[in-house]
PDB file of N, CA and C in Angstrom:
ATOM      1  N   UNK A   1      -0.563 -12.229  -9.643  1.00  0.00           N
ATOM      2  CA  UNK A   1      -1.502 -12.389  -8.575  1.00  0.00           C
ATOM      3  C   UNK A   1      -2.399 -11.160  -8.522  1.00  0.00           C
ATOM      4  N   UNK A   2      -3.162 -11.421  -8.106  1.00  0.00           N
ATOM      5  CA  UNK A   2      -4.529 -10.190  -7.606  1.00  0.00           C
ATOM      6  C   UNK A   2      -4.797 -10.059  -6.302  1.00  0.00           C
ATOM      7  N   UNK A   3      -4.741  -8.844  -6.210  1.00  0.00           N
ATOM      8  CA  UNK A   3      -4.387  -7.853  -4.569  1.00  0.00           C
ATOM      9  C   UNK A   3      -5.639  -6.740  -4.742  1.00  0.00           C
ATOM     10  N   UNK A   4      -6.249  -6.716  -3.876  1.00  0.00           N
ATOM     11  CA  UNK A   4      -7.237  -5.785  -3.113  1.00  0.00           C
ATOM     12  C   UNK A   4      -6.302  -5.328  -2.211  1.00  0.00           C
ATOM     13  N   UNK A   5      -6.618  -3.513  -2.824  1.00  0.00           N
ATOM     14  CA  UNK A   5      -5.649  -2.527  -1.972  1.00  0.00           C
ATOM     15  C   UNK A   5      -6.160  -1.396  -1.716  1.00  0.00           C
ATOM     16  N   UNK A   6      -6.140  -0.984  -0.089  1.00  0.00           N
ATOM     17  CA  UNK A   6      -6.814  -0.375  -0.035  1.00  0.00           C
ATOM     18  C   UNK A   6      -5.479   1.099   0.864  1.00  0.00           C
ATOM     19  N   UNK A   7      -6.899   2.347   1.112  1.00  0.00           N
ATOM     20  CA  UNK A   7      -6.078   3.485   1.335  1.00  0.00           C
ATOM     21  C   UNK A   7      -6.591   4.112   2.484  1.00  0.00           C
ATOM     22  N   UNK A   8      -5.790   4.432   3.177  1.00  0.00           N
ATOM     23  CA  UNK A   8      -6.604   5.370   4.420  1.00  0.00           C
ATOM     24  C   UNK A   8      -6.326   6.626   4.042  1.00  0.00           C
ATOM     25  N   UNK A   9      -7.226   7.841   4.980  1.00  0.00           N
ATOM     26  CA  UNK A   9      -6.523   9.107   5.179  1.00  0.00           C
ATOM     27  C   UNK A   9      -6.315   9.904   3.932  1.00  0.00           C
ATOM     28  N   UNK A  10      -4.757  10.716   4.273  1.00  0.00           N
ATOM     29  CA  UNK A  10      -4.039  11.355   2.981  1.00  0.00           C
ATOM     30  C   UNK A  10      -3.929  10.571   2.239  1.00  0.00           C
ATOM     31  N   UNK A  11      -3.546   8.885   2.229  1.00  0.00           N
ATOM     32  CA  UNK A  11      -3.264   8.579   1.313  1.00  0.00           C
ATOM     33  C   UNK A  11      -4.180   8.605   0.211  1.00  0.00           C
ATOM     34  N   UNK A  12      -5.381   7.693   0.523  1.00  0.00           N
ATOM     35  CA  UNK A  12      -6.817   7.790  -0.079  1.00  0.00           C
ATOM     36  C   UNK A  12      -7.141   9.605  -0.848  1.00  0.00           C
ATOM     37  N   UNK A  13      -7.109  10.281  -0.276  1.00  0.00           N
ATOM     38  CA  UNK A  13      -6.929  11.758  -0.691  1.00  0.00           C
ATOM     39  C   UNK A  13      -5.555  11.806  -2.048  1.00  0.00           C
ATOM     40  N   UNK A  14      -4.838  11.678  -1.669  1.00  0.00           N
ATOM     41  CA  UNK A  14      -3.668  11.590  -3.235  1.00  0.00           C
ATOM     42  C   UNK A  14      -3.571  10.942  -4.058  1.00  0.00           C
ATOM     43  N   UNK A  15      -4.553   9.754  -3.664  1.00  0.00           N
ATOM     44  CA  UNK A  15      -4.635   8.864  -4.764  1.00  0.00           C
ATOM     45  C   UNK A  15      -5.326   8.985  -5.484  1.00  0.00           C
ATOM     46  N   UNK A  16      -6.640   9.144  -4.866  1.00  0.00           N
ATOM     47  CA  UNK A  16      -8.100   9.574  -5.062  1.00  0.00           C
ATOM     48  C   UNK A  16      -8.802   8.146  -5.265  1.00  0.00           C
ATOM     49  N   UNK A  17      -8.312   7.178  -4.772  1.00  0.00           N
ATOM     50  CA  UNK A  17      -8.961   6.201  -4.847  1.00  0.00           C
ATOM     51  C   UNK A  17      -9.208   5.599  -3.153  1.00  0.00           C
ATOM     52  N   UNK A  18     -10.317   5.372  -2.758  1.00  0.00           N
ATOM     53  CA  UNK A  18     -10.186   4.268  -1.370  1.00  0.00           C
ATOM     54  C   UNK A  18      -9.680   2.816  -1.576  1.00  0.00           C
ATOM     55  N   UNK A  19     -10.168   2.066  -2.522  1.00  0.00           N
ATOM     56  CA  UNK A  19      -9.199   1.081  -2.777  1.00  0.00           C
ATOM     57  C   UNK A  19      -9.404   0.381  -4.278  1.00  0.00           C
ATOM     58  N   UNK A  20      -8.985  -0.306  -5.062  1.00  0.00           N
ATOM     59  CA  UNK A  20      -8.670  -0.848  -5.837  1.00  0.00           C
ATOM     60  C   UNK A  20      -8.079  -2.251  -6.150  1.00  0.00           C
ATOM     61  N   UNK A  21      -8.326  -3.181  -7.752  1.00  0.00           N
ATOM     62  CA  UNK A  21      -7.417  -4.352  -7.431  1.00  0.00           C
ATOM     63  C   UNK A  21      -6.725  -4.370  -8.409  1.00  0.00           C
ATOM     64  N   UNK A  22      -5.728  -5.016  -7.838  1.00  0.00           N
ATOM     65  CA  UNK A  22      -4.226  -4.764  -9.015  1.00  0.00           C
ATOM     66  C   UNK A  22      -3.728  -6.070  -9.055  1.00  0.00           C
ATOM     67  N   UNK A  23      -3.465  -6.117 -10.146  1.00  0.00           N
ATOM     68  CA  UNK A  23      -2.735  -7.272 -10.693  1.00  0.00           C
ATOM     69  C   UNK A  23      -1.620  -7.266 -10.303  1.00  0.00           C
ATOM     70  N   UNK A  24      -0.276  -7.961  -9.968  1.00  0.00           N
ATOM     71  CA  UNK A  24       1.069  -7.351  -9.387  1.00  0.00           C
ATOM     72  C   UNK A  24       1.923  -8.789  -9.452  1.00  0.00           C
ATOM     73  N   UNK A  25       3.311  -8.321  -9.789  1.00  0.00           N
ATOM     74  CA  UNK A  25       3.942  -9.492 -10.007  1.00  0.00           C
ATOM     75  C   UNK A  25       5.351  -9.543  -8.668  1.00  0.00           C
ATOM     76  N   UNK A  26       4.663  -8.666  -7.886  1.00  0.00           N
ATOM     77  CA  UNK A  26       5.666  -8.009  -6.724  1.00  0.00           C
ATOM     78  C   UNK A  26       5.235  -9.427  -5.609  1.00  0.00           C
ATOM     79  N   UNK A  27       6.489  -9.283  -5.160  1.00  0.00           N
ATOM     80  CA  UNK A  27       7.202 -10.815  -4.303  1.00  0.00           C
ATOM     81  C   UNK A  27       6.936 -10.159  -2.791  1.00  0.00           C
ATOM     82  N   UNK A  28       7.040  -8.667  -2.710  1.00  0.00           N
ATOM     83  CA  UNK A  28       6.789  -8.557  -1.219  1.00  0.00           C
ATOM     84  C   UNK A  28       6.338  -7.009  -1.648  1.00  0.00           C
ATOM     85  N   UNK A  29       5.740  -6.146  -0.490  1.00  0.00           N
ATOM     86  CA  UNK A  29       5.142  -5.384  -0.076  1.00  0.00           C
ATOM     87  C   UNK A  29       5.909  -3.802  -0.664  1.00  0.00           C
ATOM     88  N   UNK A  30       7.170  -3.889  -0.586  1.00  0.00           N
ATOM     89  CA  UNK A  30       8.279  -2.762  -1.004  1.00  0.00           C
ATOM     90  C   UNK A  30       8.204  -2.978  -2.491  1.00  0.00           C
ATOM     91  N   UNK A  31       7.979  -4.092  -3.550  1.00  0.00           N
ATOM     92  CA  UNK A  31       8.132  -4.239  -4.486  1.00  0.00           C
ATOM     93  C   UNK A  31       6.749  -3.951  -5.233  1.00  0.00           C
ATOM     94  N   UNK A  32       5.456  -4.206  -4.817  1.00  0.00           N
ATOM     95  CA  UNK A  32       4.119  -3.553  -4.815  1.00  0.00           C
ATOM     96  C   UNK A  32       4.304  -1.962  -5.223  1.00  0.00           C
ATOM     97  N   UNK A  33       4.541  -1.427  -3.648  1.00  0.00           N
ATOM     98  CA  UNK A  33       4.970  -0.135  -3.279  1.00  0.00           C
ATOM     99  C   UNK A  33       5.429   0.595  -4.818  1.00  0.00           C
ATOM    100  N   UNK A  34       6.947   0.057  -5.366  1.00  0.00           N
ATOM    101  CA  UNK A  34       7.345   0.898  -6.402  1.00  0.00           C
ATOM    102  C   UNK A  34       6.640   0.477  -7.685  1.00  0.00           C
ATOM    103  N   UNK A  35       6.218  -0.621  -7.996  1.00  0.00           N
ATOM    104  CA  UNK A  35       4.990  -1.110  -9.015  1.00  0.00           C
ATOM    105  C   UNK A  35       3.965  -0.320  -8.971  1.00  0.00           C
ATOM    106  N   UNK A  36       3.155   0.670  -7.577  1.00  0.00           N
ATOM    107  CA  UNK A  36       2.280   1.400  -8.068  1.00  0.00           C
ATOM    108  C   UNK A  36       3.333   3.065  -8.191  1.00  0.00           C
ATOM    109  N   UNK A  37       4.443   3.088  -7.964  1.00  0.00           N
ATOM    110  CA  UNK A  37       4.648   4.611  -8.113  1.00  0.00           C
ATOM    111  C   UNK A  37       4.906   4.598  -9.254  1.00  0.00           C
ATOM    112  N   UNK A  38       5.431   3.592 -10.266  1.00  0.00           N
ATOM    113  CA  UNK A  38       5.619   3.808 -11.318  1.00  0.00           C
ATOM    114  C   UNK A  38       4.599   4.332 -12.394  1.00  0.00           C
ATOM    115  N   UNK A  39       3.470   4.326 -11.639  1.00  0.00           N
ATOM    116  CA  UNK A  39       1.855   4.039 -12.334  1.00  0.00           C
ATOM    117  C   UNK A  39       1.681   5.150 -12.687  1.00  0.00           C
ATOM    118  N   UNK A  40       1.301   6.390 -11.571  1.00  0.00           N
ATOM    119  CA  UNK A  40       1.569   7.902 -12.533  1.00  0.00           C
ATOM    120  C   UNK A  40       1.900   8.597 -11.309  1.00  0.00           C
ATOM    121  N   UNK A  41       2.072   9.958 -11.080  1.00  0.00           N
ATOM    122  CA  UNK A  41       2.583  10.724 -10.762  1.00  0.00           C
ATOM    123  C   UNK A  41       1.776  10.644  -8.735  1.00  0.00           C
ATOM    124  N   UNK A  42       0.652  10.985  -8.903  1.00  0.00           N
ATOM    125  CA  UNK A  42      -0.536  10.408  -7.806  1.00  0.00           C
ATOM    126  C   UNK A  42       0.293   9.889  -6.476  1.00  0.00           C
ATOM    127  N   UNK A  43       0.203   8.398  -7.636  1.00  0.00           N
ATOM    128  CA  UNK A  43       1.304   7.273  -6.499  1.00  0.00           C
ATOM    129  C   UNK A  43       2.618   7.729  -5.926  1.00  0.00           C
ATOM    130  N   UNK A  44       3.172   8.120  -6.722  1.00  0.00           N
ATOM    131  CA  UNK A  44       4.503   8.600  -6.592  1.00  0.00           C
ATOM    132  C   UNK A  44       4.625   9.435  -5.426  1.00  0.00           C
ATOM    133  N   UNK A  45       3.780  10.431  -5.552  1.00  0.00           N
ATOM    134  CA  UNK A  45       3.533  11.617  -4.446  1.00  0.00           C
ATOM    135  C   UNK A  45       3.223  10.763  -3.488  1.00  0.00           C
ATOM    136  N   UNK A  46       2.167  10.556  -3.330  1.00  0.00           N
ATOM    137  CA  UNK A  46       1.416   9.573  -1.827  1.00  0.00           C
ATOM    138  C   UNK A  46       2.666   8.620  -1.228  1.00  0.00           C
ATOM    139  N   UNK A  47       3.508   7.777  -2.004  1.00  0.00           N
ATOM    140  CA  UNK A  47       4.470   6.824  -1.488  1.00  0.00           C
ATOM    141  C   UNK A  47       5.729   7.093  -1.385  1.00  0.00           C
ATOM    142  N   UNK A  48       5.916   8.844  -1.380  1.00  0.00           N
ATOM    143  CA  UNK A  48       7.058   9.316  -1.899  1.00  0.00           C
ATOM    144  C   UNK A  48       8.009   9.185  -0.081  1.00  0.00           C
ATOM    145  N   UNK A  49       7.051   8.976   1.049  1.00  0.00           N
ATOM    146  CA  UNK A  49       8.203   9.126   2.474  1.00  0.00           C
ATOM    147  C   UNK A  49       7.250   7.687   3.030  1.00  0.00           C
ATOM    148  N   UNK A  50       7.804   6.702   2.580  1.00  0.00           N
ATOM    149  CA  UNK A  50       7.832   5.303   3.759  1.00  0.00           C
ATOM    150  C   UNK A  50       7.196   5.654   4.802  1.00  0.00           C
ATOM    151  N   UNK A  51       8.385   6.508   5.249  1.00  0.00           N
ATOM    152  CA  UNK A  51       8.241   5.970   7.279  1.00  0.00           C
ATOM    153  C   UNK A  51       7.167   6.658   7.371  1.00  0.00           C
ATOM    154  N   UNK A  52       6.124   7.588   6.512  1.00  0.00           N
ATOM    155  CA  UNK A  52       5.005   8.208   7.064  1.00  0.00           C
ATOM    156  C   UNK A  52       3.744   7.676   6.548  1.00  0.00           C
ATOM    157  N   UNK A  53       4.440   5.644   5.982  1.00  0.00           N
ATOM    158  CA  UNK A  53       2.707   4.995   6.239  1.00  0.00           C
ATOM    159  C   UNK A  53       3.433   3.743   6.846  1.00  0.00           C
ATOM    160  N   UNK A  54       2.208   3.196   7.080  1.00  0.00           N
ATOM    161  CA  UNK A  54       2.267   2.019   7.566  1.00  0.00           C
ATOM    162  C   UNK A  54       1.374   0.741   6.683  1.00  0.00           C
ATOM    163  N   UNK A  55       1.416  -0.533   6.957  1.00  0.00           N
ATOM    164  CA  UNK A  55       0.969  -1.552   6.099  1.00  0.00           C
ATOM    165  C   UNK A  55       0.296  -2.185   6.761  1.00  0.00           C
ATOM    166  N   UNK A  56      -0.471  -2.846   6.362  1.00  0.00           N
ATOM    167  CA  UNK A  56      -1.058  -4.232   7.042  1.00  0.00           C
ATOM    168  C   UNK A  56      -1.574  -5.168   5.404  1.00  0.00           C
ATOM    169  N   UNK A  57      -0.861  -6.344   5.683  1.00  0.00           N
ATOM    170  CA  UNK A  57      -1.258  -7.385   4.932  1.00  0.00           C
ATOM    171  C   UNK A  57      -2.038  -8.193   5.187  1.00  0.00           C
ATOM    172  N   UNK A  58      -3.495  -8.878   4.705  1.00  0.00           N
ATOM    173  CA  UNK A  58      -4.646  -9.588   5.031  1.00  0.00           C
ATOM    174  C   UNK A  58      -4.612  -9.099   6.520  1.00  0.00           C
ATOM    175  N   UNK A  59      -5.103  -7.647   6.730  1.00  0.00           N
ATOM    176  CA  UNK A  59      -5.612  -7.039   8.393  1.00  0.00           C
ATOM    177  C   UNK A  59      -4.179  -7.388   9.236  1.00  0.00           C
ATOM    178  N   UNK A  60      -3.123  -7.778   9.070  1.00  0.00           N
ATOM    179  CA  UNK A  60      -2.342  -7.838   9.876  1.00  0.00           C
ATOM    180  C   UNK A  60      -1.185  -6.742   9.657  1.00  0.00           C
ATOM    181  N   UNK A  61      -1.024  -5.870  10.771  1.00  0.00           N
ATOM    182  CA  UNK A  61       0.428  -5.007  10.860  1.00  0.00           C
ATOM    183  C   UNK A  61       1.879  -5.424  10.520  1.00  0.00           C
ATOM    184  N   UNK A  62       2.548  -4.844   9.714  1.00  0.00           N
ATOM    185  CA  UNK A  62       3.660  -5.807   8.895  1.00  0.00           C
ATOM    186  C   UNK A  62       4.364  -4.772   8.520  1.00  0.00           C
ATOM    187  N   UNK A  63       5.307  -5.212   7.669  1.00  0.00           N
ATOM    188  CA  UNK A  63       6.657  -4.110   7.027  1.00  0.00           C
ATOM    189  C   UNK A  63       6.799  -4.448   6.050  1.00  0.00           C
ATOM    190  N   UNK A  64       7.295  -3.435   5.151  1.00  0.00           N
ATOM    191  CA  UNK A  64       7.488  -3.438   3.755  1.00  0.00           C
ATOM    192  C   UNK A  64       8.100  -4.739   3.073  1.00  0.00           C
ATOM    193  N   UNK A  65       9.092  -5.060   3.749  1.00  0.00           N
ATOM    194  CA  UNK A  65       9.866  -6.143   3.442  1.00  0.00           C
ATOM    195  C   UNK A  65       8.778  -7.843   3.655  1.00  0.00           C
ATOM    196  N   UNK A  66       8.133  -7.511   4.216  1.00  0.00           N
ATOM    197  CA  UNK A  66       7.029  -9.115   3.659  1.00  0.00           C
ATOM    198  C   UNK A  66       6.480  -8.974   2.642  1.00  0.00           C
ATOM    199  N   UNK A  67       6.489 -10.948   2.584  1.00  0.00           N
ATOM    200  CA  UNK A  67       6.259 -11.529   1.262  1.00  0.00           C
ATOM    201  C   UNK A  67       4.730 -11.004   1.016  1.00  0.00           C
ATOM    202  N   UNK A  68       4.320 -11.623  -0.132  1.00  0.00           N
ATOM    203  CA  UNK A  68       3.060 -11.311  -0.789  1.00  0.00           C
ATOM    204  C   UNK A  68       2.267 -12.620  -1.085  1.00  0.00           C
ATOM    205  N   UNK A  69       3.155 -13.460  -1.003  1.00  0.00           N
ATOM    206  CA  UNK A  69       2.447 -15.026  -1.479  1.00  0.00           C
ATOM    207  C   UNK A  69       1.358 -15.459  -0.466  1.00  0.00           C
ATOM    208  N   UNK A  70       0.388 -16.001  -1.492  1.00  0.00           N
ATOM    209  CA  UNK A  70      -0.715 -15.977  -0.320  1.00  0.00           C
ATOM    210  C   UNK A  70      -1.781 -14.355   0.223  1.00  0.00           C
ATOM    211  N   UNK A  71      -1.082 -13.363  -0.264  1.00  0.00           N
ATOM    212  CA  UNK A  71      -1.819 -12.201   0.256  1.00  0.00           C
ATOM    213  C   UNK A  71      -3.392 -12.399  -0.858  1.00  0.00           C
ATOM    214  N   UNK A  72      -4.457 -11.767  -0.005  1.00  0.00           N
ATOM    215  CA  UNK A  72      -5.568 -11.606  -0.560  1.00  0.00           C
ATOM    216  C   UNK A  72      -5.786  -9.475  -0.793  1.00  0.00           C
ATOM    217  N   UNK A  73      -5.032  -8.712   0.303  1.00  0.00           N
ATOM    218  CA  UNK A  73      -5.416  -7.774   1.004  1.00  0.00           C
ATOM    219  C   UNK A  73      -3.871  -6.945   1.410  1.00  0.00           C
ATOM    220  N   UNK A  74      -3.891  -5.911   0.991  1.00  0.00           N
ATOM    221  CA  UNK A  74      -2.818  -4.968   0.808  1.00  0.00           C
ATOM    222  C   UNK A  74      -3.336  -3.525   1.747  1.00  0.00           C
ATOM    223  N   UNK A  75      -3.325  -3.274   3.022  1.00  0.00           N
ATOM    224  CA  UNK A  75      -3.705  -1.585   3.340  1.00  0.00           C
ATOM    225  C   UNK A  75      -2.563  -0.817   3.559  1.00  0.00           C
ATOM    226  N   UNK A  76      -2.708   0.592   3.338  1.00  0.00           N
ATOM    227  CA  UNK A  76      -1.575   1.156   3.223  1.00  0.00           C
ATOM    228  C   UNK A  76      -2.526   2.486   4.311  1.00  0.00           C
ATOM    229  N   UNK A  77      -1.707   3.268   5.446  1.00  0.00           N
ATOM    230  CA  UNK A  77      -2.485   4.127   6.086  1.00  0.00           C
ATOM    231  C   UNK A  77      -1.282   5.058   6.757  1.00  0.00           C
ATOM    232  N   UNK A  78      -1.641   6.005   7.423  1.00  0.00           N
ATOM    233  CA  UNK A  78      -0.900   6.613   8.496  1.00  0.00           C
ATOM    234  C   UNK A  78      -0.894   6.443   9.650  1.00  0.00           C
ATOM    235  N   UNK A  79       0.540   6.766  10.453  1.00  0.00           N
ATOM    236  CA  UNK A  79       0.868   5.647  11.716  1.00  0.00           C
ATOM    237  C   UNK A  79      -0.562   6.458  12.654  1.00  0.00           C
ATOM    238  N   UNK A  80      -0.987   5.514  13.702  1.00  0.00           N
ATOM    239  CA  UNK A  80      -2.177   5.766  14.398  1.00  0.00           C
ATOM    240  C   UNK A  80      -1.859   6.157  15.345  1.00  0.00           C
ATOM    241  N   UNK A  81      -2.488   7.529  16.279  1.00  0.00           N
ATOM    242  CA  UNK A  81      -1.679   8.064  17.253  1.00  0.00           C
ATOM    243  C   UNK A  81      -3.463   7.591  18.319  1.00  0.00           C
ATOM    244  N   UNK A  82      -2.684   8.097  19.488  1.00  0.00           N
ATOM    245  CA  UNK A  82      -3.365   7.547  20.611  1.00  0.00           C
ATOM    246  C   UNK A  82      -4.244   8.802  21.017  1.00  0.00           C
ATOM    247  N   UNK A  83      -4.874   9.369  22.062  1.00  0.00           N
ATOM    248  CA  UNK A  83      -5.634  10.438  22.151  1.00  0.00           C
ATOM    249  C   UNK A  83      -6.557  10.115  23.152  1.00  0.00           C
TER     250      UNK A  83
END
């Protein structure tokens, strides 16, 4: 499948990409996740502590553990504080 993925923040900064599309044979969101750390070192760093991003699949807020079937849209960001 083909996923438009995009990056906020630090992440976008370690990746050095804002977003990208990836081909991916990942069933849910955690399985994506280690499909790009395997990619090079970059990813690895940026996805290296979970609990300090958050997801949203096609614009919706979600958790690692959802599926992918059907996804058009992958964001990956840091949790949003209030102010």
């Amino acid at each position: 499948m083909t996923l438009d993925v995009l990056y906020f923040a630090w992440l976008r900064e370690r990746i050095g990409l804002p977003r990208e599309t990836v081909e991916t044979g990942a069933a849910t969101v955690a399985e994506l996740v280690e499909e790009l750390r395997a990619r090079e070192d970059r990813y690895d760093m940026a996805f290296r502590d979970l609990s300090a991003i958050r997801v949203a699949v096609d614009q919706q807020l979600t958790e690692f553990d959802t599926s992918l079937s059907d996804a058009r849209e992958v964001a990956f960001f840091p949790p949003m504080t209030g102010g």
